[in-house]
N, C-alpha and C. Protein backbone atom coordinates (compact mmCIF):
# COMPACT_ATOMS: atom_id res chain seq x y z
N UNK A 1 0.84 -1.17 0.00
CA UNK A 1 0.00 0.00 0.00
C UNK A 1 0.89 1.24 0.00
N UNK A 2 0.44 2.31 -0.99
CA UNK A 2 1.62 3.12 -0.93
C UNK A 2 0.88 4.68 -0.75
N UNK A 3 1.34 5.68 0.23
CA UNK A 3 0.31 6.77 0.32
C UNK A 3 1.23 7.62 -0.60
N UNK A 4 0.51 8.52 -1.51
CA UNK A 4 1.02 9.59 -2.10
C UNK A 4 1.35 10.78 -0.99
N UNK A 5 0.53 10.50 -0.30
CA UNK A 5 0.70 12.45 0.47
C UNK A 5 0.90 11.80 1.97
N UNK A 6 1.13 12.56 2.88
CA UNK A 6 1.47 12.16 4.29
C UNK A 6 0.24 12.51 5.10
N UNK A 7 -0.54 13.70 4.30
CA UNK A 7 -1.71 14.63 5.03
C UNK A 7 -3.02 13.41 4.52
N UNK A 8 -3.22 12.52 3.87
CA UNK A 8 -4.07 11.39 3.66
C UNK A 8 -4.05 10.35 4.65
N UNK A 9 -2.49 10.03 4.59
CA UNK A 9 -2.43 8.54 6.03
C UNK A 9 -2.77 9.65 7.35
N UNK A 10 -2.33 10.54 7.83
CA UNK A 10 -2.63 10.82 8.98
C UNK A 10 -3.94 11.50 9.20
N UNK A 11 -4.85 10.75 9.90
CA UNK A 11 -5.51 11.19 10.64
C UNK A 11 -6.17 12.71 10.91
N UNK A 12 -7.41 13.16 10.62
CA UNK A 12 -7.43 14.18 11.10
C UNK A 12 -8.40 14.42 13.01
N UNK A 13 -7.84 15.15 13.95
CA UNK A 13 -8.36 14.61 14.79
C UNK A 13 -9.90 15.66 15.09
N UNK A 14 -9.84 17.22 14.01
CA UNK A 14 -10.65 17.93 14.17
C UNK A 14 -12.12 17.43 14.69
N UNK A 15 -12.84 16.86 13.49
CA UNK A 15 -14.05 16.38 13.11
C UNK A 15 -14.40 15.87 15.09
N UNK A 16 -13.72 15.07 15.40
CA UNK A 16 -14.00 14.09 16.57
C UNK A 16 -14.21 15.32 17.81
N UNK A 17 -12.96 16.15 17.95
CA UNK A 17 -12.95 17.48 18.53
C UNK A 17 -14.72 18.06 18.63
N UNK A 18 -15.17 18.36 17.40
CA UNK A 18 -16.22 19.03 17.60
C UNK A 18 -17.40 17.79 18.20
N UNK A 19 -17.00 16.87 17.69
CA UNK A 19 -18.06 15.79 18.44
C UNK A 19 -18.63 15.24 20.20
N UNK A 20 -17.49 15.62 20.51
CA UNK A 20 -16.84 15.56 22.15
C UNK A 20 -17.78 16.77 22.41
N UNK A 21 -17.25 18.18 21.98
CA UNK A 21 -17.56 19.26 22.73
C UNK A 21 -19.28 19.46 22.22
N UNK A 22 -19.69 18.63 21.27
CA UNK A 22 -21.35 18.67 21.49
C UNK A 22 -22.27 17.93 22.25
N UNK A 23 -21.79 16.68 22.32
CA UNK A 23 -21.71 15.91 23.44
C UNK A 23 -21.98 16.26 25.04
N UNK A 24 -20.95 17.05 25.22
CA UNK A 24 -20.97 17.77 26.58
C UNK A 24 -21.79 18.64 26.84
N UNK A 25 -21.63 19.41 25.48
CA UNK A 25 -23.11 20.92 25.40
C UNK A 25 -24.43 19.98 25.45
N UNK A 26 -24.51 19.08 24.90
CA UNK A 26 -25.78 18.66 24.55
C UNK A 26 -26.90 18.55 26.10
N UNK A 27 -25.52 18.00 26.80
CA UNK A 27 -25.80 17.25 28.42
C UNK A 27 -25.76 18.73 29.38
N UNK A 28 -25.23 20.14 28.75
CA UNK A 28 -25.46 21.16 29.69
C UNK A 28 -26.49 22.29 28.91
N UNK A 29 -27.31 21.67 28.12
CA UNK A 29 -27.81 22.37 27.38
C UNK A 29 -29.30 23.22 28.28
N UNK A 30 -29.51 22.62 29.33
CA UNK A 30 -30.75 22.83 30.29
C UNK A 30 -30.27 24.04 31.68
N UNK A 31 -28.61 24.21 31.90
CA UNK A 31 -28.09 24.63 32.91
C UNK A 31 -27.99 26.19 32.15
N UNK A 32 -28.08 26.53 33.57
CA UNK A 32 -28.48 28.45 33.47
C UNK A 32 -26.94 29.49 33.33
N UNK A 33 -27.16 30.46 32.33
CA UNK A 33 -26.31 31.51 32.72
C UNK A 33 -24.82 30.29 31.32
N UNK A 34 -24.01 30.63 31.30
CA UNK A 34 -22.80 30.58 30.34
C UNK A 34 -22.72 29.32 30.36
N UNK A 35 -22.86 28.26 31.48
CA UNK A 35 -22.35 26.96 31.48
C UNK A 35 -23.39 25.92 30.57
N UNK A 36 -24.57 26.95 29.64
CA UNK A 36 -24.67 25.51 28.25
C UNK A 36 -24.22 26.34 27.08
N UNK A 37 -23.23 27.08 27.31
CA UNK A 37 -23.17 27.67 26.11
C UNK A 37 -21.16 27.58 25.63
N UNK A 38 -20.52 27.66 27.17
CA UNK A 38 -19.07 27.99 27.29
C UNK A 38 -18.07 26.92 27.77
N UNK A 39 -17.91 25.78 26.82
CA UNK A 39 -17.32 24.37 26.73
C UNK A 39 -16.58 24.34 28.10
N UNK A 40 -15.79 24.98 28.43
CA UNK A 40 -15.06 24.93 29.39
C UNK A 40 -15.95 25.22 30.89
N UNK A 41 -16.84 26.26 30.77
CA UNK A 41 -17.69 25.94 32.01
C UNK A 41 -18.85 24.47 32.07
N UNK A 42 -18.67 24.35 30.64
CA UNK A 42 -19.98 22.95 30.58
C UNK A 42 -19.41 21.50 30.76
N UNK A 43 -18.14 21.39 30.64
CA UNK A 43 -17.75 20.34 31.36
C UNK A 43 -17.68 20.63 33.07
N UNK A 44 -17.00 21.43 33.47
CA UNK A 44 -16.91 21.39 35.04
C UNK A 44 -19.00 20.75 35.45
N UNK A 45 -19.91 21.71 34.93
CA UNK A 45 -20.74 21.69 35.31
C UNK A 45 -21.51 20.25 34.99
N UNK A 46 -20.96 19.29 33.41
CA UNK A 46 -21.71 18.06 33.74
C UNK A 46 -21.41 17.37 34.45
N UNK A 47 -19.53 17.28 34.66
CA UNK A 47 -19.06 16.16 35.52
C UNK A 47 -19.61 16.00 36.72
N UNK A 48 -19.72 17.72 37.38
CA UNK A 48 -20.88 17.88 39.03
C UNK A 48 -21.83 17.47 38.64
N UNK A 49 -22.57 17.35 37.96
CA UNK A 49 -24.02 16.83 37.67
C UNK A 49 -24.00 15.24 37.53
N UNK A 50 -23.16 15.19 36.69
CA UNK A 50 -23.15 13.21 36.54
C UNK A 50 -22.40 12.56 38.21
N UNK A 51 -21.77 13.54 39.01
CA UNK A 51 -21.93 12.68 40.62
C UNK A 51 -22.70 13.28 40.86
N UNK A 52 -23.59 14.07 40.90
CA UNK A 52 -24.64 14.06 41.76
C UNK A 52 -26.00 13.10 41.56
N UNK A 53 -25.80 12.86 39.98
CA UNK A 53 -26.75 11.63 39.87
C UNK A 53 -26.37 10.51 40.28
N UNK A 54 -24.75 9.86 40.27
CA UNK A 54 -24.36 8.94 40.68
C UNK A 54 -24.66 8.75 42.32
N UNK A 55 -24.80 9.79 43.09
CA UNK A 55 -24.81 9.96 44.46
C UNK A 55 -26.49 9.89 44.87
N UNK A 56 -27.05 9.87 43.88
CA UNK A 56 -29.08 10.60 43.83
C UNK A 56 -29.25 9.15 43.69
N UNK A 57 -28.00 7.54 42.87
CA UNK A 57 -28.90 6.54 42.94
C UNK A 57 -29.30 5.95 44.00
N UNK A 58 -28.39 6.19 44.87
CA UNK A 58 -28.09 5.63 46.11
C UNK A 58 -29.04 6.29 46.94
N UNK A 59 -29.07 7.74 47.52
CA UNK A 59 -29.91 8.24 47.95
C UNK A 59 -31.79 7.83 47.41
N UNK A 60 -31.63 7.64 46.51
CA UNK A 60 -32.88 7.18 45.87
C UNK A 60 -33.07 5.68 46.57
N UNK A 61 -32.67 4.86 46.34
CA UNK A 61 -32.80 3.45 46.89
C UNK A 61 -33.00 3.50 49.01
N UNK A 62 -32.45 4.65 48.88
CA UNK A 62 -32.83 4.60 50.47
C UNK A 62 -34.28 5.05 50.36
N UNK A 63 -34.13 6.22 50.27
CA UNK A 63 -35.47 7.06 49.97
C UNK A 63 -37.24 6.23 50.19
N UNK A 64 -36.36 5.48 48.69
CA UNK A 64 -37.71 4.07 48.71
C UNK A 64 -38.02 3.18 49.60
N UNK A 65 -36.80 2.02 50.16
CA UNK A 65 -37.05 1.58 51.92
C UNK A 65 -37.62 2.54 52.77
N UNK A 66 -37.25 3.56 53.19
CA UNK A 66 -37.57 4.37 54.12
C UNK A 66 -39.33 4.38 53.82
N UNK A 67 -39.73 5.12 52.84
CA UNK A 67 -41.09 5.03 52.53
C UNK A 67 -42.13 3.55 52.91
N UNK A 68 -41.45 2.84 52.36
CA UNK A 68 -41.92 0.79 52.00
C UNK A 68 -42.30 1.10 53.63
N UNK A 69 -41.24 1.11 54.48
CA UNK A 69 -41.06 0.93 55.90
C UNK A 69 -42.43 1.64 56.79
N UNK A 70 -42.23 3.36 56.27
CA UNK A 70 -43.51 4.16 57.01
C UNK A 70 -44.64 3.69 56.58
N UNK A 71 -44.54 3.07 55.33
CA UNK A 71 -46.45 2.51 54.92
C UNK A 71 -46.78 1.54 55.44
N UNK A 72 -45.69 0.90 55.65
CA UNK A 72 -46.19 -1.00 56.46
C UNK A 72 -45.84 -0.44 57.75
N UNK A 73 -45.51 0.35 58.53
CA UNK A 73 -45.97 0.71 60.06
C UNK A 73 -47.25 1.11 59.74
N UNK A 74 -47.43 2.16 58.92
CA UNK A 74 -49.23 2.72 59.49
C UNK A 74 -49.96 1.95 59.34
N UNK A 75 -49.74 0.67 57.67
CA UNK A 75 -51.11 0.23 57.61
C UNK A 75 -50.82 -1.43 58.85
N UNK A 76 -49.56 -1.83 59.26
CA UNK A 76 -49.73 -2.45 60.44
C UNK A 76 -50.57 -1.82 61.98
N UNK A 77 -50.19 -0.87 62.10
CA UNK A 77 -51.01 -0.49 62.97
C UNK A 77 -52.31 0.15 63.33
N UNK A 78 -53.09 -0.19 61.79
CA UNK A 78 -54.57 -0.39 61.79
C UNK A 78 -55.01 -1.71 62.32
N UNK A 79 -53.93 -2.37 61.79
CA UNK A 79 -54.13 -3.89 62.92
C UNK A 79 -53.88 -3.94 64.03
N UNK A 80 -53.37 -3.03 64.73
CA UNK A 80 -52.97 -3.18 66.10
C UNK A 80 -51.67 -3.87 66.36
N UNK A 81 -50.56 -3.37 65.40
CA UNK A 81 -49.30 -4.07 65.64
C UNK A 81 -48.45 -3.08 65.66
N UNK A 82 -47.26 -3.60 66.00
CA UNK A 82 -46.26 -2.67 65.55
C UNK A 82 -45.56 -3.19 64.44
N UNK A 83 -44.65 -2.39 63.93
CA UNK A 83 -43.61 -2.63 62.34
C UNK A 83 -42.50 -3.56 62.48
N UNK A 84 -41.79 -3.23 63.62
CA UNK A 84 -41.25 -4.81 64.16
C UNK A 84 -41.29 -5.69 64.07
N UNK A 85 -42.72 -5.89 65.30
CA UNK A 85 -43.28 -7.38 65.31
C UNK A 85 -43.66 -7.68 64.33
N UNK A 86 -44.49 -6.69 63.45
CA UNK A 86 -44.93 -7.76 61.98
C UNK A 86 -43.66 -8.18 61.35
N UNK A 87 -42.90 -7.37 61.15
CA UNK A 87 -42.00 -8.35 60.24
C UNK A 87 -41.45 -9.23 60.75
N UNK A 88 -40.78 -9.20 62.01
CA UNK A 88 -40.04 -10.26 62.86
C UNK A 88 -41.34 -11.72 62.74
N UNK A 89 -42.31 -11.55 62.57
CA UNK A 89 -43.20 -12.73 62.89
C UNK A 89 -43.73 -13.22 61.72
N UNK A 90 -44.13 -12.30 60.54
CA UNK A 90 -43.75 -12.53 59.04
C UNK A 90 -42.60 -13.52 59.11
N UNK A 91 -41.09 -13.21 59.21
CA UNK A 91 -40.07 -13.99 58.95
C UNK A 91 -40.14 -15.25 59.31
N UNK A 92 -40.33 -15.10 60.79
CA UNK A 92 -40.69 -16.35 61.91
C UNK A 92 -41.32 -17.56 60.95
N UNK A 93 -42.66 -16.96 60.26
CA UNK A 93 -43.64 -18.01 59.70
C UNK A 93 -43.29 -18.20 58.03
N UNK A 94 -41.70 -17.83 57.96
CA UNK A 94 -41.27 -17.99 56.47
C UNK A 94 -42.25 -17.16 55.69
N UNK A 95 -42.37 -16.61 55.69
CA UNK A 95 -43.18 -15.65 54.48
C UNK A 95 -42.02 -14.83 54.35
N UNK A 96 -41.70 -15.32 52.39
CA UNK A 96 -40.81 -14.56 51.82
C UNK A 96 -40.62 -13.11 51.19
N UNK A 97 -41.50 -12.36 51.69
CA UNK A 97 -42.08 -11.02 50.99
C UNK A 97 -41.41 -9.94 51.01
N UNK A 98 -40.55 -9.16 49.85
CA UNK A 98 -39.47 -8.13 50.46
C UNK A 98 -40.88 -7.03 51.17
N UNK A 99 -40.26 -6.20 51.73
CA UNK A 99 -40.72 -4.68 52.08
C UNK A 99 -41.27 -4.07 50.96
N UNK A 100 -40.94 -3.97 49.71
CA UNK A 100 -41.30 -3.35 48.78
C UNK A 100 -42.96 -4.21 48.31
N UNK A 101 -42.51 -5.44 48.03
CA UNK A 101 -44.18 -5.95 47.84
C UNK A 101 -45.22 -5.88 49.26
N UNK A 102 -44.36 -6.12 50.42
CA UNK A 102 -45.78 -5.80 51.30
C UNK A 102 -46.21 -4.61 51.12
N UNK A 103 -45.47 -3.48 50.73
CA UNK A 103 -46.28 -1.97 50.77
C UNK A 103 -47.00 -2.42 49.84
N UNK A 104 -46.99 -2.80 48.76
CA UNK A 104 -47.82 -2.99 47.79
C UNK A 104 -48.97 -3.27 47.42
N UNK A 105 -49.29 -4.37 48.46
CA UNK A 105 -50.30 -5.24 49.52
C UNK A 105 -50.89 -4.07 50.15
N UNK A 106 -50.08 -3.69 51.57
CA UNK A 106 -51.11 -2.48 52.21
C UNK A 106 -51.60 -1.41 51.68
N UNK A 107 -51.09 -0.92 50.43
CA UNK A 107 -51.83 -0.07 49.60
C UNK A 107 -53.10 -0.39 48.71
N UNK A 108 -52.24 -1.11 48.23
CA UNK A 108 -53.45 -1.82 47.40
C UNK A 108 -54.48 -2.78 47.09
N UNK A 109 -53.87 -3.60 48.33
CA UNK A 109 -55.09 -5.01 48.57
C UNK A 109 -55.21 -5.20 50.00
N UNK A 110 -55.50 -4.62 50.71
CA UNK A 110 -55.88 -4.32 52.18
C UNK A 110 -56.43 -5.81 52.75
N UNK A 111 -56.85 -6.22 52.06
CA UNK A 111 -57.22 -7.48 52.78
C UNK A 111 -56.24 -8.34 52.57
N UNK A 112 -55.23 -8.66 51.67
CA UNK A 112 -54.19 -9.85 51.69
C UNK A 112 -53.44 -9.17 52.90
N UNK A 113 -52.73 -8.01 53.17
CA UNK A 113 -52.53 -7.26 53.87
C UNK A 113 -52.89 -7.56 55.31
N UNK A 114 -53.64 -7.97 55.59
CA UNK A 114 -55.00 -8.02 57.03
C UNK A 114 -54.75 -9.65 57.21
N UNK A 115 -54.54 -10.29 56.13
CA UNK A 115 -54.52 -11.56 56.06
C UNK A 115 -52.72 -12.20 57.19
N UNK A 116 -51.97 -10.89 56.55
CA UNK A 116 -50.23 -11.40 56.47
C UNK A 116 -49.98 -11.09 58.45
N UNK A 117 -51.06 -9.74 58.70
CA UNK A 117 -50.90 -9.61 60.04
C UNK A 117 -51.91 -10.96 60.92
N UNK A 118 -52.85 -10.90 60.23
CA UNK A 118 -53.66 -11.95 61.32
C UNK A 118 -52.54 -13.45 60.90
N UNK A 119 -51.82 -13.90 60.25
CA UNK A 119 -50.79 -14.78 60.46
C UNK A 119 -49.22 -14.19 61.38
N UNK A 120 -48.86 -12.84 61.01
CA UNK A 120 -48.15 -12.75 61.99
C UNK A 120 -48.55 -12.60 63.47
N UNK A 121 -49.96 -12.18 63.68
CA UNK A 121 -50.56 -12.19 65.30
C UNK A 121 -50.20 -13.47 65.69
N UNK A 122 -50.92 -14.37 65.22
CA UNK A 122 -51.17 -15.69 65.32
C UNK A 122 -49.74 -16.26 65.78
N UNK A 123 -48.56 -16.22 65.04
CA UNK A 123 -47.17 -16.28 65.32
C UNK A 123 -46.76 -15.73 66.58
N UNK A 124 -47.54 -14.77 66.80
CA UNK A 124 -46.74 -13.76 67.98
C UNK A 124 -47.21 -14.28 69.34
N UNK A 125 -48.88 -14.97 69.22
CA UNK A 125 -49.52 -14.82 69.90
C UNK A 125 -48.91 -16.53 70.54
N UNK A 126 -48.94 -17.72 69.84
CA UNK A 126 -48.99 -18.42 69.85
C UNK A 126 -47.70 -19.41 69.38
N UNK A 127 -46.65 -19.03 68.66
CA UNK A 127 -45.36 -19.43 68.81
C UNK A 127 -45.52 -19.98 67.40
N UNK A 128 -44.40 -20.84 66.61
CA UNK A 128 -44.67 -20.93 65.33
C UNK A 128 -45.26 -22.31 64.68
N UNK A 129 -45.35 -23.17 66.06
CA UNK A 129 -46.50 -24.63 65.70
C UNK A 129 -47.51 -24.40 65.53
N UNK A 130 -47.88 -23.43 66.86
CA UNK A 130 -49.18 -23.08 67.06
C UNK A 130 -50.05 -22.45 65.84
N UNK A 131 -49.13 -21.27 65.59
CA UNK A 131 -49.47 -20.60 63.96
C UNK A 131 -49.97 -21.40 63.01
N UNK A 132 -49.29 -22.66 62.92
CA UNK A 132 -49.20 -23.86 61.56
C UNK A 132 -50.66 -24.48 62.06
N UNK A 133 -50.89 -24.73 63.39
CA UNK A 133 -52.05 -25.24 63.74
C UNK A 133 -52.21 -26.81 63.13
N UNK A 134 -53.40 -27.03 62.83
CA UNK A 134 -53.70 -28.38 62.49
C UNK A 134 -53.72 -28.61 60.94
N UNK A 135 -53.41 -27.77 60.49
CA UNK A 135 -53.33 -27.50 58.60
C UNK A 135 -55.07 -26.07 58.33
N UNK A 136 -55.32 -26.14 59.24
CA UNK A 136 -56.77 -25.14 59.10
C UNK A 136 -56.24 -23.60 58.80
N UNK A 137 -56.89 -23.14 57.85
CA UNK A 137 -56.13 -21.77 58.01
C UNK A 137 -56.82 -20.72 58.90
N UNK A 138 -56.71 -19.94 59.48
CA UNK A 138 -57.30 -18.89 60.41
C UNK A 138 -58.10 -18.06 59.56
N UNK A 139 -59.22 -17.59 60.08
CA UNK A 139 -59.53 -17.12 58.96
C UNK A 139 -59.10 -15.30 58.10
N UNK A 140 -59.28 -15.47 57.16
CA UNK A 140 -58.72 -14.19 56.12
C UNK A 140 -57.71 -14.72 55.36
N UNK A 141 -56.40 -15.74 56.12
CA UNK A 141 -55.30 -16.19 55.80
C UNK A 141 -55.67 -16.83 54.09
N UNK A 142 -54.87 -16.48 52.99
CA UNK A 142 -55.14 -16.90 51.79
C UNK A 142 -54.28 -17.84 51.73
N UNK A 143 -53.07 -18.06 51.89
CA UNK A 143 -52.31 -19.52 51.88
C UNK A 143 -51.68 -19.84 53.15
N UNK A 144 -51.04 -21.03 53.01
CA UNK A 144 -50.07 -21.87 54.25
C UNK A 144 -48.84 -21.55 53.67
N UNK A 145 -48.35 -21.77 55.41
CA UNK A 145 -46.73 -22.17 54.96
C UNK A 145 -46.51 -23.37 55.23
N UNK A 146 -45.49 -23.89 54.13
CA UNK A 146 -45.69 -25.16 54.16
C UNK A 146 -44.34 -25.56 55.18
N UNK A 147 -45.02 -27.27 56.31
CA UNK A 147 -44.19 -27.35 57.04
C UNK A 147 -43.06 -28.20 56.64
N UNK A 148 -41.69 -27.07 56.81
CA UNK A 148 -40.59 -28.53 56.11
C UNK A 148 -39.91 -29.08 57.25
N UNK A 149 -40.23 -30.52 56.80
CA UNK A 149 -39.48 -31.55 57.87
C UNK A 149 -38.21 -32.03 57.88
């Protein structure tokens, strides 16, 4: 392969240059005052922006437990429980349910909900044979846990 000119084999790196710096504008194009307009203030300003989203996922994932948590205290203690004991007695009777689906339940299906506490009462009240009972379910309770031997 033979190049006639030297300015053909090499590379030009311009083109890519402007690609980068639209890139960056593109992502500070919403931020106020010079920094979506002045390359050099619009990088400082996405890089702060891309950790603060990196830092917002995390904060976000708490955010959501924290919430899951205050909804299954209040709607537990329409039953007369506390947030504790239900879950500690939930666990007790193997019910695999994160936090996120029981809120889900007390929001939205109030009676499976009513169902998960009158099995954790039952646990609390009565220890975790007692709960299992004779295979009868208590009533509201929609399924068993099954006993493994």
């Amino acid at each position: 392969m033979v190049f006639l000119s030297l300015s053909c084999w090499i590379r030009s790196r311009g083109p890519d240059r402007y690609w980068k710096v639209q890139e960056v504008l593109k992502h500070a194009r919403h931020f106020r005052g010079r920094k979506n307009r002045c390359y050099s203030l619009a990088v400082r300003a996405v890089r702060r922006a891309l950790v603060y989203a990196t830092k917002s996922r995390k904060l976000k994932k708490r955010n959501m437990r924290t919430l899951w948590i205050s909804r299954i205290a209040a709607a537990s203690r329409e039953h007369g429980m506390k947030y504790p004991a239900l879950m500690h007695n939930l666990t007790k009777s193997s019910v695999q349910l994160n936090r996120r689906v029981i809120c889900d339940l007390a929001v939205t299906e109030p009676r499976s909900f009513l169902s998960l506490a009158k099995l954790a009462r039952a646990r609390q009240q009565e220890g975790f044979h007692a709960a299992l009972g004779d295979g009868k379910e208590p009533p509201g309770v929609l399924s068993r846990v099954v006993l493994l031997q």
